[in-house]
Protein backbone atom coordinates (compact mmCIF):
# COMPACT_ATOMS: atom_id res chain seq x y z
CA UNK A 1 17.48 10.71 22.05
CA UNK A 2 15.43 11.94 18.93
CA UNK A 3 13.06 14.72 19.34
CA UNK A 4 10.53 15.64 17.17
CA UNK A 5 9.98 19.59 15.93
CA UNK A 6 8.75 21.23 18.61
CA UNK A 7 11.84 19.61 20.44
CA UNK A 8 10.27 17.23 22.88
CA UNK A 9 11.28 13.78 23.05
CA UNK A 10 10.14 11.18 20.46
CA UNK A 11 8.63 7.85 22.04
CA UNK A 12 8.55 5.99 18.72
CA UNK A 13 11.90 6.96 17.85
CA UNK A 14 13.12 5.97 21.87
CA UNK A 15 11.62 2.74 21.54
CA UNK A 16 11.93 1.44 17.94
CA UNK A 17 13.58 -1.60 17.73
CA UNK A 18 13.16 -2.28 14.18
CA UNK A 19 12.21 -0.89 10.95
CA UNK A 20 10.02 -1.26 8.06
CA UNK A 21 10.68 -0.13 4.60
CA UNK A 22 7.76 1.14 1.63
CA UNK A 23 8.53 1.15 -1.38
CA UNK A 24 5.69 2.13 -3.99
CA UNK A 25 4.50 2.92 -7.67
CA UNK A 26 4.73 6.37 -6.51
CA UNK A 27 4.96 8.45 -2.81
CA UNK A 28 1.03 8.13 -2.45
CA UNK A 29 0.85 4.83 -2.79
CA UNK A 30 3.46 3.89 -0.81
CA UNK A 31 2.49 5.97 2.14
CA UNK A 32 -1.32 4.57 1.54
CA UNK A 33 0.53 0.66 2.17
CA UNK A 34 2.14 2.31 4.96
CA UNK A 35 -1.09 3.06 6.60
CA UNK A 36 -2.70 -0.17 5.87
CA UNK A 37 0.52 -2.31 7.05
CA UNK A 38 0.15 -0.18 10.51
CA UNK A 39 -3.45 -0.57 10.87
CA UNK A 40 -2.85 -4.35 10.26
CA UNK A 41 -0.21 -4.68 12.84
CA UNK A 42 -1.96 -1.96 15.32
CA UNK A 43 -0.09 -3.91 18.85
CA UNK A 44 3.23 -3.61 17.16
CA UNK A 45 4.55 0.05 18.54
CA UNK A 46 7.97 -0.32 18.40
CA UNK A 47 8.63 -0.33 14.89
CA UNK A 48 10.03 2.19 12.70
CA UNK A 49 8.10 2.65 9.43
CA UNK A 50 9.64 4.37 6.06
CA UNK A 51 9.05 5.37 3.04
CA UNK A 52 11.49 5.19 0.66
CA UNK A 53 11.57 7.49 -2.81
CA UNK A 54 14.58 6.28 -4.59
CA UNK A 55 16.03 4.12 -5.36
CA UNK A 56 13.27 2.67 -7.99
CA UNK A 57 11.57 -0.40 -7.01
CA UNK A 58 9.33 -1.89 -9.94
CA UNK A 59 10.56 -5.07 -11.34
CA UNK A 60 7.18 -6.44 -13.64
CA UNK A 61 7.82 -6.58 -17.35
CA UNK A 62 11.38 -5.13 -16.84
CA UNK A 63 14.28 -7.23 -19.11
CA UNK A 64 16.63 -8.84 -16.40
CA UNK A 65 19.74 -6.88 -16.78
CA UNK A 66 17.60 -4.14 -15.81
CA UNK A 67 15.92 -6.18 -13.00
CA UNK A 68 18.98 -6.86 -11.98
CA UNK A 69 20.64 -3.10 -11.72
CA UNK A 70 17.14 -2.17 -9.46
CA UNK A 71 17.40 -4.91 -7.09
CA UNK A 72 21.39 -3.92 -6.67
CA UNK A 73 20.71 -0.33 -5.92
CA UNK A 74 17.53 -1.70 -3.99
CA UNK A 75 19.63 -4.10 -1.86
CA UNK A 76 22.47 -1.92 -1.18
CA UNK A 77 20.21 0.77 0.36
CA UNK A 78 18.50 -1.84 2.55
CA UNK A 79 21.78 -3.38 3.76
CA UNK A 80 22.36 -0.23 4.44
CA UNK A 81 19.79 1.12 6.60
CA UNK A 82 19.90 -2.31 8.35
CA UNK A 83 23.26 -1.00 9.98
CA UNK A 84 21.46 1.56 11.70
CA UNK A 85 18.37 -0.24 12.44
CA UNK A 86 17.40 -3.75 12.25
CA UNK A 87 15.21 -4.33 9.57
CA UNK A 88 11.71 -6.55 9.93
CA UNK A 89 10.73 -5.96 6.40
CA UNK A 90 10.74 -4.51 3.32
CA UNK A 91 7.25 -3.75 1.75
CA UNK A 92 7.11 -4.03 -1.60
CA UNK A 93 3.72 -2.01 -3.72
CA UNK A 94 3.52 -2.96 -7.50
CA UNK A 95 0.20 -2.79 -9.04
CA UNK A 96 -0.73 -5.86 -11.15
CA UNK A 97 -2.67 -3.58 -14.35
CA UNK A 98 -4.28 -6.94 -15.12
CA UNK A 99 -7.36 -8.83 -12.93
CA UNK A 100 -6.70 -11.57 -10.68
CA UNK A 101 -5.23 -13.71 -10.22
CA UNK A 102 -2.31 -11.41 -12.33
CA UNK A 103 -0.93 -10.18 -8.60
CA UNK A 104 0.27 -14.10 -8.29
CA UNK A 105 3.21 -14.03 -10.59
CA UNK A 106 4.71 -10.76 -9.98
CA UNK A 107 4.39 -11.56 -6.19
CA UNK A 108 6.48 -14.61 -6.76
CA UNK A 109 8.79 -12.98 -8.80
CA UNK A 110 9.38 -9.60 -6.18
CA UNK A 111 9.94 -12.19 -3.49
CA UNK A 112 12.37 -14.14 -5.62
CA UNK A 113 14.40 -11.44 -6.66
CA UNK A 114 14.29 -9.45 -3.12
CA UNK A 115 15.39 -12.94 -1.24
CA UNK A 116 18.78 -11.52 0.09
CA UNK A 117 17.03 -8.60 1.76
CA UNK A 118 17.88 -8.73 5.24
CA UNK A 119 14.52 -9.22 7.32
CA UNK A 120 10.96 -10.37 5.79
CA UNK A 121 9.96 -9.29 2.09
CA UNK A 122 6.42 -8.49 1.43
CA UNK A 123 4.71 -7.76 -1.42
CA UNK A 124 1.72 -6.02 -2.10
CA UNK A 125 0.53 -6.33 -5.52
CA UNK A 126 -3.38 -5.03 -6.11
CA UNK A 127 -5.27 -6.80 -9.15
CA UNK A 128 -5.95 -4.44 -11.33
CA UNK A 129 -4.65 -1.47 -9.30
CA UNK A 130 -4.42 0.39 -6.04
CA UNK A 131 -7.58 1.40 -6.17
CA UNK A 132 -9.75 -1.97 -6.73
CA UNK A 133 -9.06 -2.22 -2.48
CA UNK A 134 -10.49 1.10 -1.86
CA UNK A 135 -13.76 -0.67 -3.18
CA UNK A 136 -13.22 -2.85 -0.17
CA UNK A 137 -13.87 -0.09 2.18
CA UNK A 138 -16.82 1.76 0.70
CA UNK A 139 -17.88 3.63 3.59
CA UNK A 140 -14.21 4.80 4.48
CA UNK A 141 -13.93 5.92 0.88
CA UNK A 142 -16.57 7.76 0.11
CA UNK A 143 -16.28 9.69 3.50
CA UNK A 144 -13.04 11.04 2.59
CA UNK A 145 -14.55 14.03 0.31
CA UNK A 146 -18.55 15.52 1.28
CA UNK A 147 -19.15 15.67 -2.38
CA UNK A 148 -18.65 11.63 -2.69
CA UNK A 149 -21.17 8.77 -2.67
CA UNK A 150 -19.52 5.65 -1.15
CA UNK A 151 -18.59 3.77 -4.14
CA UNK A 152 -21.01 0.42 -2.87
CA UNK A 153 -21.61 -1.05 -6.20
CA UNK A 154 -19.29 -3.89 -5.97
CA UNK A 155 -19.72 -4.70 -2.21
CA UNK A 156 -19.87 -8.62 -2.11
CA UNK A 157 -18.02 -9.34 -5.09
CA UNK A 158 -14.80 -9.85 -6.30
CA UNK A 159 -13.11 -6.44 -6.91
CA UNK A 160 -10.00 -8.45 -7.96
CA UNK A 161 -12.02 -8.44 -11.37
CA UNK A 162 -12.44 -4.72 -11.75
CA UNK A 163 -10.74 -3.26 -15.10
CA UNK A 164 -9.17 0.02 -14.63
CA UNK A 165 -10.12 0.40 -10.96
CA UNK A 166 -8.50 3.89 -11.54
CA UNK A 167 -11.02 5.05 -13.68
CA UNK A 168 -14.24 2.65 -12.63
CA UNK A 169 -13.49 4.16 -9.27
CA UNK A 170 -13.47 7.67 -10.47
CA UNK A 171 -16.87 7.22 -12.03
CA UNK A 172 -18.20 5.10 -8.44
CA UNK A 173 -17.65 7.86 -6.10
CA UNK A 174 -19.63 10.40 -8.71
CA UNK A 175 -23.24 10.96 -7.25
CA UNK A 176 -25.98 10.35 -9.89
CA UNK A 177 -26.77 13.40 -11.85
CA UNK A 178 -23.74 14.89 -11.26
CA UNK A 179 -20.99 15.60 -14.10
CA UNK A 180 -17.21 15.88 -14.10
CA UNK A 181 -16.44 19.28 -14.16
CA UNK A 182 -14.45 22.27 -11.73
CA UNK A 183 -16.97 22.38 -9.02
CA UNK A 184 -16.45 18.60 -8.46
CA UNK A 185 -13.72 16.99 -7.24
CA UNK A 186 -12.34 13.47 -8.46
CA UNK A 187 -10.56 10.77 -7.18
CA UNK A 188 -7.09 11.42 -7.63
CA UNK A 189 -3.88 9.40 -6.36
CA UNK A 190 -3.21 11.88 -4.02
CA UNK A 191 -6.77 10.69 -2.14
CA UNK A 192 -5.29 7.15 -1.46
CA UNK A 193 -3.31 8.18 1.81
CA UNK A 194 -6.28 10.00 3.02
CA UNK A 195 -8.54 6.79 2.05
CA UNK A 196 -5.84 4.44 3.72
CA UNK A 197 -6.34 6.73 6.83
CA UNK A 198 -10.34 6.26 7.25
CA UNK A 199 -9.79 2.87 6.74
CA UNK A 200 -7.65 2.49 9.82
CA UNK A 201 -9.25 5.22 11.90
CA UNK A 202 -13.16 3.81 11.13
CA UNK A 203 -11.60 0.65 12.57
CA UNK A 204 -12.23 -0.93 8.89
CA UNK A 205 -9.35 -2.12 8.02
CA UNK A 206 -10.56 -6.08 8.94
CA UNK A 207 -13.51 -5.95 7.39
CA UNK A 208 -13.50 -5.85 3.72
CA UNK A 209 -17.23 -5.50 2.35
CA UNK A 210 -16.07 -7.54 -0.50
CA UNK A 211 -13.66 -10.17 -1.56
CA UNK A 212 -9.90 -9.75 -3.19
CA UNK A 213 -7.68 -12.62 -3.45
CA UNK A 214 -4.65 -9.79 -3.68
CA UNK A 215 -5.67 -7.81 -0.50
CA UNK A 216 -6.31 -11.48 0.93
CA UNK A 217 -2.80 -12.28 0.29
CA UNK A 218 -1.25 -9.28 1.82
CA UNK A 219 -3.21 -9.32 5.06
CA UNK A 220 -1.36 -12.80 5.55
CA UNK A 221 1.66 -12.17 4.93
CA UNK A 222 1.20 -8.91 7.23
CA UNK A 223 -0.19 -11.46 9.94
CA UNK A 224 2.69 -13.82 9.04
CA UNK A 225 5.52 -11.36 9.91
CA UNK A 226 7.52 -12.63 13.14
């Protein structure tokens, strides 16, 4: 039986009957997908989930011979972790670095080339990045730091269309009046696992206040997963 730290016994390890496997642009965003893909699937307690560091992932813009080396190493480590425990799926985070509907081709191509995985592939592919679904979830957002507004300006639109959601985002949780500088703290990538987790624990995480045909996409095939 696995135990956890402090040496008692482990439910989720007891009971897991499958796992599911993260990959990411980096560990924060990977974890951040993590959260989200548990929040979706909240009645689903018996699954393993894992984030995986290495081997790399990314496939977009990538020659094929080098494609085709990543998805190797990325399919042998699957395989191989499916001998231990049954795999459901493999979660797949690339961001798009274009607006929608960018996300569509490179999700086409990560479930092409990921095909022979054992279990369900999934990828999630934000339009323009990461960060253009934290505008989704304003009030979780902006909650994570006191120093934040919610970053509101884009509720009811499309954030699928923000530019640089990275750095508009940066500049939408700034109050008014106030200037970058020591004393205030930005959005960083490290923030997105702590946003991810408001999302989920506000009970948020099906109700975007805006519309993104990328976030749309991976909500389905979340709900999709047998």
């Amino acid at each position: 039986m696995s135990r956890n730290k402090n040496g008692a016994a482990n439910p989720r390890a007891r009971t897991a009957s499958k796992q599911v496997l993260f990959f990411g642009e980096d560990d924060h965003d990977a974890k951040a997908i993590k959260l989200l893909f548990l929040g979706l699937r909240e009645s689903q307690s018996n699954v393993k989930a894992k984030v995986l560091r290495q081997p790399i992932s990314l496939v977009k813009g990538l020659d094929s011979a080098k494609q085709r080396r990543r998805v190797e190493m990325v399919t042998a480590t699957v395989r191989a972790l499916n001998t231990q425990l049954p795999v459901l799926a493999t979660v797949f985070h690339e961001d798009a670095d274009k607006c929608e509907p960018a996300h569509i081709p490179i999700e086409k191509e990560i479930l092409a080339l990921y095909s022979g995985l054992p279990g369900t592939v999934i990828a999630a592919i934000p339009a323009w990045e990461l960060e253009s679904w934290w505008f989704l979830f304003p009030t979780a957002t902006g909650s994570v730091r006191s120093s934040w507004r919610d970053p509101d300006q884009h509720v009811g639109k499309e954030v699928g269309k923000i530019t640089n959601a990275k750095e508009a985002l940066k500049l939408c949780v700034r109050p008014n009046g106030v200037r970058r500088g020591p004393r205030f703290p930005e959005y960083e990538e490290a923030d997105s696992e702590r946003i991810a987790e408001k999302i989920v624990s506000m009970g948020l995480v099906r109700q975007p206040a805006g519309k993104s045909d990328s976030w749309t996409s991976f909500v389905k095939q979340v709900d999709d997963l047998q």
